[in-house]
Protein backbone atom coordinates (compact mmCIF):
# COMPACT_ATOMS: atom_id res chain seq x y z
CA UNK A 1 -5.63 -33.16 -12.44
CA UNK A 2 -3.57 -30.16 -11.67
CA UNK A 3 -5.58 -26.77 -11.49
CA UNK A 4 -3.06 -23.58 -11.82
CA UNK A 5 -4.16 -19.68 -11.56
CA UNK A 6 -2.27 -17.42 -14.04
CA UNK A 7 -2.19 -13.60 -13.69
CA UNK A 8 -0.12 -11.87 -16.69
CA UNK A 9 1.58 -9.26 -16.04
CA UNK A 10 2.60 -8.30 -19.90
CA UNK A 11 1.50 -9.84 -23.10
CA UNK A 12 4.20 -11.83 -22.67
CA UNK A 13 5.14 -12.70 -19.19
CA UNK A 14 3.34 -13.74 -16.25
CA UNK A 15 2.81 -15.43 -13.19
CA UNK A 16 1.49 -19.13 -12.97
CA UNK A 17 0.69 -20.86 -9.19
CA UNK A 18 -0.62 -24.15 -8.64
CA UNK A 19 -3.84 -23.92 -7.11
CA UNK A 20 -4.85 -26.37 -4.09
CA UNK A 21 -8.03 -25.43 -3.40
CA UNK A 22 -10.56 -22.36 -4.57
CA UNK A 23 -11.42 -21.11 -0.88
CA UNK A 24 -14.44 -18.48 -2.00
CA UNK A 25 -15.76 -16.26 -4.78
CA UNK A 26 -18.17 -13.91 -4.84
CA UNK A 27 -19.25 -10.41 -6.94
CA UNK A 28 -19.36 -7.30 -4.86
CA UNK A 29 -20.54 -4.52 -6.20
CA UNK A 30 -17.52 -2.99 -7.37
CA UNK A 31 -15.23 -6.61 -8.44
CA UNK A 32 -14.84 -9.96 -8.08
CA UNK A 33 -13.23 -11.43 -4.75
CA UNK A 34 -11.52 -14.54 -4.91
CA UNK A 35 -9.42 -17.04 -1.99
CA UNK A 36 -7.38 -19.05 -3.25
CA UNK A 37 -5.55 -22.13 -1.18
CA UNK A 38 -2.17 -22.46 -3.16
CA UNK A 39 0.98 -24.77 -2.43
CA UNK A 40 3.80 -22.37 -3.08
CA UNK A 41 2.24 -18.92 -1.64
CA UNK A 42 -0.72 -20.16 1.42
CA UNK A 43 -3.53 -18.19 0.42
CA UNK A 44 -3.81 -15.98 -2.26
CA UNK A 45 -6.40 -13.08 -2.14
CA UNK A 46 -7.40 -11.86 -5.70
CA UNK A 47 -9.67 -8.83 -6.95
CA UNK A 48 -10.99 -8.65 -10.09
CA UNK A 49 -8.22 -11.72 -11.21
CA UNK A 50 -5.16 -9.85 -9.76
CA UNK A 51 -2.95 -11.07 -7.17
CA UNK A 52 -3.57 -8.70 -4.38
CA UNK A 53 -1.71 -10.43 -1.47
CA UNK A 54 -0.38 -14.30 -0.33
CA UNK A 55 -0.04 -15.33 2.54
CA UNK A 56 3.98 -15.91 1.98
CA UNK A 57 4.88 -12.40 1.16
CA UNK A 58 2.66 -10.07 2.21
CA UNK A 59 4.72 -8.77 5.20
CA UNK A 60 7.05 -7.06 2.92
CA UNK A 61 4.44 -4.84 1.14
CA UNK A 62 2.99 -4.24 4.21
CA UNK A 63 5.67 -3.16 6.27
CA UNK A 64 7.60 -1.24 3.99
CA UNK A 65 3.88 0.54 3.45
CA UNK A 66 3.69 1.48 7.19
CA UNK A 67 7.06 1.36 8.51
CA UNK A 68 8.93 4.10 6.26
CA UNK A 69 6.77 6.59 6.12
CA UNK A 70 5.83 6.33 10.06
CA UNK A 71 9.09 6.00 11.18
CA UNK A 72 10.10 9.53 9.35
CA UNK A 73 7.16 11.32 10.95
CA UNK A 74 8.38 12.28 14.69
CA UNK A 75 5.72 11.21 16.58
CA UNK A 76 2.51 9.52 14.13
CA UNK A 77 -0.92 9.83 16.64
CA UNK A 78 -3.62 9.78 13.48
CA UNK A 79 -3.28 7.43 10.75
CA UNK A 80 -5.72 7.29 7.64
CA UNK A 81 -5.44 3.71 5.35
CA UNK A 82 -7.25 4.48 1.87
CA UNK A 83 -7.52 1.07 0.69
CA UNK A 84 -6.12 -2.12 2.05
CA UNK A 85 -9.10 -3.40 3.13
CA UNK A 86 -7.45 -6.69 3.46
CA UNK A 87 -6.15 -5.40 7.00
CA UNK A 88 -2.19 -6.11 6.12
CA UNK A 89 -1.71 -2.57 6.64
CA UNK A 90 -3.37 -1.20 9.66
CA UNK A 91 -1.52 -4.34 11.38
CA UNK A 92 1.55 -3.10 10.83
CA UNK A 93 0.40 0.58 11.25
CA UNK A 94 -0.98 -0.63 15.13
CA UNK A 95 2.76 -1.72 15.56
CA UNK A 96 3.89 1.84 16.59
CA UNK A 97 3.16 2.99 20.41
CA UNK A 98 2.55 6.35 19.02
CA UNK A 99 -0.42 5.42 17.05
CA UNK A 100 -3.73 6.62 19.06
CA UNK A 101 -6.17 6.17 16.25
CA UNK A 102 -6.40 4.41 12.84
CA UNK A 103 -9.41 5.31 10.01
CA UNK A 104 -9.79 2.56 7.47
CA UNK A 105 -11.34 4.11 4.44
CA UNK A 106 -12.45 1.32 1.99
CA UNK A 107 -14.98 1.36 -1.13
CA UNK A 108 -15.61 -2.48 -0.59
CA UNK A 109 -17.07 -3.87 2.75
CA UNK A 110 -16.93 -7.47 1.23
CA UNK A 111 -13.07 -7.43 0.94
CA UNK A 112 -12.88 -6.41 4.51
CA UNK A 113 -15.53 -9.42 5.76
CA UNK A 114 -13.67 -12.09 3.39
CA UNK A 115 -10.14 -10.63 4.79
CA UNK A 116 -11.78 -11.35 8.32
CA UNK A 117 -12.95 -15.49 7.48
CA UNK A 118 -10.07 -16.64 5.32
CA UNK A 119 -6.73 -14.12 6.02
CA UNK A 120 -7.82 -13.83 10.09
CA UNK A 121 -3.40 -13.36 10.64
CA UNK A 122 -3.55 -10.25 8.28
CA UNK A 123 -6.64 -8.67 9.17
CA UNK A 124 -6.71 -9.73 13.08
CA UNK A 125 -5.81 -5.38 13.56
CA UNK A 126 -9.62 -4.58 12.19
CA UNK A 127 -11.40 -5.24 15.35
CA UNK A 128 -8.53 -3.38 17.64
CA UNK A 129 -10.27 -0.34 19.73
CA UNK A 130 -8.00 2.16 17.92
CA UNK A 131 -9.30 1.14 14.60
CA UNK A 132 -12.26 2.63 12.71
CA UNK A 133 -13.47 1.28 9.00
CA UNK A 134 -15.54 3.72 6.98
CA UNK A 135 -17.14 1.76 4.03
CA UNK A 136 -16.39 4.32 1.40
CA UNK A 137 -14.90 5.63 -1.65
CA UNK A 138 -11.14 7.32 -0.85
CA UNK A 139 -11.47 10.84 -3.03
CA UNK A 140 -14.75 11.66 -1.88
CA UNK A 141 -13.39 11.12 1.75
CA UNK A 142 -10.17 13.09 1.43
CA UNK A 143 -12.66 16.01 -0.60
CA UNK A 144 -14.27 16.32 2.83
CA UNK A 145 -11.67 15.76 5.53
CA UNK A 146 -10.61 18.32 7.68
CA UNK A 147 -7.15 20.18 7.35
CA UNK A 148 -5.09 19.00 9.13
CA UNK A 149 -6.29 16.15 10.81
CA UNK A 150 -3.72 13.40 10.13
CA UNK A 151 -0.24 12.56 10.68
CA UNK A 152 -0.03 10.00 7.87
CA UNK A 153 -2.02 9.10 5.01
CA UNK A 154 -0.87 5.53 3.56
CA UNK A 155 -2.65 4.71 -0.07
CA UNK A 156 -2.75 0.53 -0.07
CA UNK A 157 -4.55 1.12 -3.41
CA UNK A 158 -4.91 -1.63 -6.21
CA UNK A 159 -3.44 -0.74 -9.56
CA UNK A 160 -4.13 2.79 -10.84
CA UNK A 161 -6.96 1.73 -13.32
CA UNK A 162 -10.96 2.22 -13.06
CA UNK A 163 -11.72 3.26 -9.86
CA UNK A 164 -8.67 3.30 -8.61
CA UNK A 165 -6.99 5.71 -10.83
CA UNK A 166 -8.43 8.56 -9.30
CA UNK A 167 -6.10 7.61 -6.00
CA UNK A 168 -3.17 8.79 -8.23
CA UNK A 169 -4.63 11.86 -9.29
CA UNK A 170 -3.13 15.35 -8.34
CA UNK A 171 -6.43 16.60 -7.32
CA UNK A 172 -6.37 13.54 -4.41
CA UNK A 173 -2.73 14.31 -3.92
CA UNK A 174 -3.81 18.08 -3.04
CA UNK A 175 -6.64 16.81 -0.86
CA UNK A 176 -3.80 14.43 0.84
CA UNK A 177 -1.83 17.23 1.09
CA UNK A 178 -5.03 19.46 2.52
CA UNK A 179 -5.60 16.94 5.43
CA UNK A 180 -2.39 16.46 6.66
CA UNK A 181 -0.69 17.97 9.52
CA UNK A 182 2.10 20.36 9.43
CA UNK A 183 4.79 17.26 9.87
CA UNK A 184 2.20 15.12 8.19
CA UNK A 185 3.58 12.33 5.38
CA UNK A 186 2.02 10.12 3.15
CA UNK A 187 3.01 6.97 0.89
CA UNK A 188 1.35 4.91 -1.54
CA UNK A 189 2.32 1.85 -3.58
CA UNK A 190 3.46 3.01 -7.28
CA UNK A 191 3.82 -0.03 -9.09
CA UNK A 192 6.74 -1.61 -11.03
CA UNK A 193 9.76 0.13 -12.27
CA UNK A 194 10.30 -2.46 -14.93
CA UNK A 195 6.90 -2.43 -16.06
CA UNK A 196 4.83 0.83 -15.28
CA UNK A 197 7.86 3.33 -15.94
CA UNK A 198 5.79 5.79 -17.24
CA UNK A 199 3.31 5.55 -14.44
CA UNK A 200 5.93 6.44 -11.98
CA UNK A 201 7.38 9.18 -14.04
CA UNK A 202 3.72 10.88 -14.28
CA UNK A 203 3.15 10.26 -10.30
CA UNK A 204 6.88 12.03 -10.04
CA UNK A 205 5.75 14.89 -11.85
CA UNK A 206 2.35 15.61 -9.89
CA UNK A 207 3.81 15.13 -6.56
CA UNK A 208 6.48 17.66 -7.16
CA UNK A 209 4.23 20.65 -7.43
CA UNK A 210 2.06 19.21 -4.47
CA UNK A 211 4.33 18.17 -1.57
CA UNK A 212 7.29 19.42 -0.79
CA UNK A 213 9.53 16.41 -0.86
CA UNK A 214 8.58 13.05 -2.48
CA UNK A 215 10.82 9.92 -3.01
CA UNK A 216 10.65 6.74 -4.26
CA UNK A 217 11.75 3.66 -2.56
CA UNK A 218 11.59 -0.40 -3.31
CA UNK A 219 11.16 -3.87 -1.85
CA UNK A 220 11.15 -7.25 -3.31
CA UNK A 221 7.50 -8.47 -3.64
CA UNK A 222 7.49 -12.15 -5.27
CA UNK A 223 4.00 -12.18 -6.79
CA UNK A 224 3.60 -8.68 -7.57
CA UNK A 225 4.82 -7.97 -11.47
CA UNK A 226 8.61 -8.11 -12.37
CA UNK A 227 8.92 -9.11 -8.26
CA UNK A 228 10.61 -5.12 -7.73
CA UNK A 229 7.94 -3.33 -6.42
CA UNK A 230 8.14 0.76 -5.78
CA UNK A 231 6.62 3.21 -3.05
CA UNK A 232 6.69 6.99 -2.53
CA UNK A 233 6.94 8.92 0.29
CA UNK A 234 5.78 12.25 0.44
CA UNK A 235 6.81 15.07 2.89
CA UNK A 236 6.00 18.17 3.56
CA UNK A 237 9.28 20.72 3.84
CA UNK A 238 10.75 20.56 0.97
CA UNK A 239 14.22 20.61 2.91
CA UNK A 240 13.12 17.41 4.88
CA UNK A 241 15.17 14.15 5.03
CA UNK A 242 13.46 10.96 5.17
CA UNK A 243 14.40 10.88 8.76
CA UNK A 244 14.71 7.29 10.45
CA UNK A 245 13.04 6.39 13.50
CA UNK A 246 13.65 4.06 16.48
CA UNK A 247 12.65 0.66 14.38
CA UNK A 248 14.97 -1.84 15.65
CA UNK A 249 12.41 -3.14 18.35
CA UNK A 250 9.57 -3.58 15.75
CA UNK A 251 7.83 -6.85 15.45
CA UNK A 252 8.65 -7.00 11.53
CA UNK A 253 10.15 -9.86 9.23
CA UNK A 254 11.15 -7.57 7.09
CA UNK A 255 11.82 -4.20 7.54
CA UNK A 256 15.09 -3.12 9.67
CA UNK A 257 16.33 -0.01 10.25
CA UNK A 258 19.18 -0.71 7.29
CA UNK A 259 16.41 -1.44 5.24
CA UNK A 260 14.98 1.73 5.80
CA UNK A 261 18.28 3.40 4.79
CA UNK A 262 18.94 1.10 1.84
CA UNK A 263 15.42 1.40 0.37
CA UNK A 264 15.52 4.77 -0.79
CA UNK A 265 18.92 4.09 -3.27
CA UNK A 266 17.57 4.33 -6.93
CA UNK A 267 19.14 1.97 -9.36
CA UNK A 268 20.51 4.21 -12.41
CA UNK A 269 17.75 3.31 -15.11
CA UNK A 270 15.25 5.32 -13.02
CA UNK A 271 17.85 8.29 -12.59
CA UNK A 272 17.65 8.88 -16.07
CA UNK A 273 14.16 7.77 -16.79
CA UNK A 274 12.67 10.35 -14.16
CA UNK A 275 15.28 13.16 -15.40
CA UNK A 276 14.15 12.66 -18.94
């Protein structure tokens, strides 16, 4: 008998996976944590029922996370992760020579240990020397951080509901702001264009007052809703460009230097949508 997971994305529409095996599942405190062993995607991490990664595409959410916005800073020493305890980011974030020191700030330590036994490729950066996890909730850490004390702040958040939605808030985007440097940049995921329009729109509107640049960009992430997922990039001159670094010798599968470039072009249906 065939066993299939099914996440839906709209009342209507969805995703459906054949499942080989259910790996683990356990309650943490704060959601439910699932492995799944699938045919078409490898393993499939899940919180609370929600595709969070696979094994098959994950590189593209997690470069295009890390890459852009560290390869407009200059020179990125100090790099805070809220979220993403799952370790895809700081991987790709311990790619850059730069990079002297990397804080992990996540609410849940059990996505972390179950990252560490069943998705050991994606969360092998956790235990390098540069990195430092600090089991706790994202706002209340950016409330106390210091000004000015990092180069980058990367959100790997999950969607912007419970918990979570305070990591979209313009209060957290001023404490972002707060603790960056004076060349400082941050980026967080921001959903689906097709699906969470008015998500995006609202995210547009607090970041304007807050940073002095922000821009969306896109990459193709299978699993993830309508498969056209978006990020934003915040700067802080508001004359800035999102400058491109030396990425051609990165160890990526993904992201390229044209990519970089390309990334940034908005198709015309979120012109209009954000000018409305």
């Amino acid at each position: 008998m065939s066993i299939w997971y099914t996440e839906k994305h709209t009342p209507h529409s969805g995703i459906t996976i054949e499942v080989k095996k259910a790996l683990y599942h356990a309650e943490s405190p704060f959601q439910s944590i699932d492995v799944l062993d699938t045919y078409e995607f490898g393993k499939v991490l899940l919180l609370d029922g929600l595709v969070m990664l696979t094994e098959r595409d994950e590189f593209v959410y997690h470069e295009m996370l890390a890459h852009v916005p560290l390869l407009t800073h200059p020179r990125p020493r100090n790099v805070l992760v809220v979220g993403g305890g799952d370790g895809g980011t700081v991987r790709e974030v311990l790619k850059h020579a730069t990079v002297e020191a990397v804080t992990l700030v996540e609410i849940d330590r059990m996505v972390v240990e179950t990252s560490l036994e069943y998705l050991p490729e994606i969360s092998a950066g956790l235990g390098d020397s540069r990195v430092s996890i600090v089991y706790e909730d994202g706002v209340k850490y950016l409330d106390q951080a210091a000004d000015g004390t990092f180069d980058a702040i990367l959100v790997d958040s999950t969607d912007p509901v419970g918990a979570a939605e305070a990591l979209f808030s313009a209060d957290f985007f001023r404490s972002c702001r707060r603790a960056l440097t004076a060349q400082g940049v941050f980026a967080s995921q921001t959903e689906s264009p097709f699906y969470h329009m008015a998500f995006m729109k609202e995210v547009s509107r607090r970041l304007s007052g807050i940073f002095g640049v922000s821009r969306f960009y896109f990459a193709p992430v299978t699993t993830y809703p309508s498969g056209n997922w978006s990020f934003v990039l915040g700067q802080m001159d508001p004359g800035a460009e999102p400058r491109l670094g030396d990425g051609a010798s990165l160890a990526s599968r993904y992201y390229t230097p044209e990519i970089h470039t390309a990334c940034f072009a908005r198709p015309r249906f979120l012109v209009e949508a954000l000018q409305e």
